[in-house]
Protein backbone atom coordinates (compact mmCIF):
# COMPACT_ATOMS: atom_id res chain seq x y z
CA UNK A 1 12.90 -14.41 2.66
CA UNK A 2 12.39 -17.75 0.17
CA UNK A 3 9.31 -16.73 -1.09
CA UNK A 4 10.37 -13.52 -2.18
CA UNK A 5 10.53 -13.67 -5.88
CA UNK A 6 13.55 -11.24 -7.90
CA UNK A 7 12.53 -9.83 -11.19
CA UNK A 8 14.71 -11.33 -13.00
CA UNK A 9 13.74 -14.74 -11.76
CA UNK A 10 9.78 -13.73 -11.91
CA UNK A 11 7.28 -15.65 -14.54
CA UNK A 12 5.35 -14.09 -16.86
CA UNK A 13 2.37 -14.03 -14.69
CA UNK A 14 4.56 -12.91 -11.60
CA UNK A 15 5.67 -9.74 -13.85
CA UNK A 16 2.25 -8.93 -15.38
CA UNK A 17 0.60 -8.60 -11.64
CA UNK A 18 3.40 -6.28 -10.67
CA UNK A 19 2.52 -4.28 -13.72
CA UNK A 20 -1.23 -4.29 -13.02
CA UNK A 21 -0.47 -3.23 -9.49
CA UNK A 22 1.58 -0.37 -10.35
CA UNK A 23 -1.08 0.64 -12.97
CA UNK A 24 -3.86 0.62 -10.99
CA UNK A 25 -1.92 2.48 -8.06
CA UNK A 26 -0.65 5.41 -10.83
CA UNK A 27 -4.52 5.62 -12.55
CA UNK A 28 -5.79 5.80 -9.37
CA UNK A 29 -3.37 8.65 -7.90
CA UNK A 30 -4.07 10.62 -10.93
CA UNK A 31 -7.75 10.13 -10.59
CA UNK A 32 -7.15 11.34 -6.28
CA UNK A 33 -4.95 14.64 -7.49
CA UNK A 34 -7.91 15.58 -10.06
CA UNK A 35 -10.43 15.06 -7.15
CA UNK A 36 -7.57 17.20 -5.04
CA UNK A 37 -7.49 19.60 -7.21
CA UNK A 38 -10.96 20.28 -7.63
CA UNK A 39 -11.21 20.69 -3.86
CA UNK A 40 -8.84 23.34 -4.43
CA UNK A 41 -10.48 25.01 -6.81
CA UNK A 42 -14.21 25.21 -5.43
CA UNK A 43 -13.35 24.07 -1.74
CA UNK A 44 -15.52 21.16 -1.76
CA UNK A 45 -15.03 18.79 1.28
CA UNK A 46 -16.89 16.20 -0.55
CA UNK A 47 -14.01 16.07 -3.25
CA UNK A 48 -11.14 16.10 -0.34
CA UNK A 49 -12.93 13.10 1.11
CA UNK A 50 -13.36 11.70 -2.60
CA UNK A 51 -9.32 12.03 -3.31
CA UNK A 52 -8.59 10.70 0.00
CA UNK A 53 -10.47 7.42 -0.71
CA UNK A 54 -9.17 7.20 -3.78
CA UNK A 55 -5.78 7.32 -2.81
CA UNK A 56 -6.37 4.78 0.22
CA UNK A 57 -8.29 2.55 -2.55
CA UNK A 58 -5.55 2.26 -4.97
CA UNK A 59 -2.47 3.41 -4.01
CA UNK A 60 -2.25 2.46 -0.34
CA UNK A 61 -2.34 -1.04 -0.69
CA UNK A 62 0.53 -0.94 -2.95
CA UNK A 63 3.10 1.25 -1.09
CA UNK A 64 1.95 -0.83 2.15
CA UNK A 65 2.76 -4.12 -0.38
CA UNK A 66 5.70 -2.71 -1.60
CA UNK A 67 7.01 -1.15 2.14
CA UNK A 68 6.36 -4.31 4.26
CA UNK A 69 7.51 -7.16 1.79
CA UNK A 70 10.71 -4.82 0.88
CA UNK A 71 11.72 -4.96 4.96
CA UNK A 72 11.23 -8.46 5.27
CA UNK A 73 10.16 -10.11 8.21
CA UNK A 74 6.37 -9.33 7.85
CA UNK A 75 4.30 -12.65 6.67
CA UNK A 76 1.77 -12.69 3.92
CA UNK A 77 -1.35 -12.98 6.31
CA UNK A 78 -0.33 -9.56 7.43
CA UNK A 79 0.32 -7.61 4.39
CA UNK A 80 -3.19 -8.22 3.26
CA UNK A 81 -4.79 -7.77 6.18
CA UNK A 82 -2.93 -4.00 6.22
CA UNK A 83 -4.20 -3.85 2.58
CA UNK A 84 -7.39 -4.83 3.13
CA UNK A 85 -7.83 -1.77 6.01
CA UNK A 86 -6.40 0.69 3.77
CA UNK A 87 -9.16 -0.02 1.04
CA UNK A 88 -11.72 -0.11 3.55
CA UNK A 89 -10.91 3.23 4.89
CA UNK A 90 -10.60 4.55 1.28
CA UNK A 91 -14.60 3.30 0.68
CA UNK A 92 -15.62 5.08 4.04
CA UNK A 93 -14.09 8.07 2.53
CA UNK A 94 -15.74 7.87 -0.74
CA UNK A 95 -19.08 6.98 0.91
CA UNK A 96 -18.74 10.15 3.28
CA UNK A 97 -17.51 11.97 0.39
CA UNK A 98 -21.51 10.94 -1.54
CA UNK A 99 -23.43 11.15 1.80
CA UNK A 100 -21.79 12.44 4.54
CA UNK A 101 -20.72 16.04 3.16
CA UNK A 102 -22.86 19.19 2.79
């Protein structure tokens, strides 16, 4: 748990990529529950599968960033890899949401 870095103890930099994180994860879950919510409303698949990728774009890879490095024990190679699938599956899901949906 060395490389784990407090907030108090965190640089400038350090603190300013947390913030970006957590921006981009609560932009992009208000962008998925507008796409939601127009599913809703005209019960269009093609938006479900659009606010599913959206929320496995953005804010997936931070709750699986924040999750695994919060109970320790997981190394670095694997957090990103587990980030790197949850964007992936958010793209498929926005592609099928443009091409796959009637």
């Amino acid at each position: 748990m060395s490389d784990v870095v407090r907030l108090d103890q965190a640089s400038t930099f350090e603190l300013l990529t947390v913030v970006s994180l957590l921006l981009v994860a609560i932009v992009g879950t208000l962008i998925a529950v507008q796409a939601y919510r127009g599913y809703r409303r005209n019960d269009s698949q093609a938006m479900l599968y659009l606010a599913i990728g959206l929320a496995l774009l953005t804010l997936g890879p931070f709750v699986v960033n924040v999750v695994l490095t919060s109970l320790g024990g997981t190394e670095q190679p694997t957090i990103v890899f587990v980030e790197n699938v949850s964007r992936l599956a958010g793209l498929c899901s926005i592609t099928y949401s443009l091409y796959g949906t009637t």
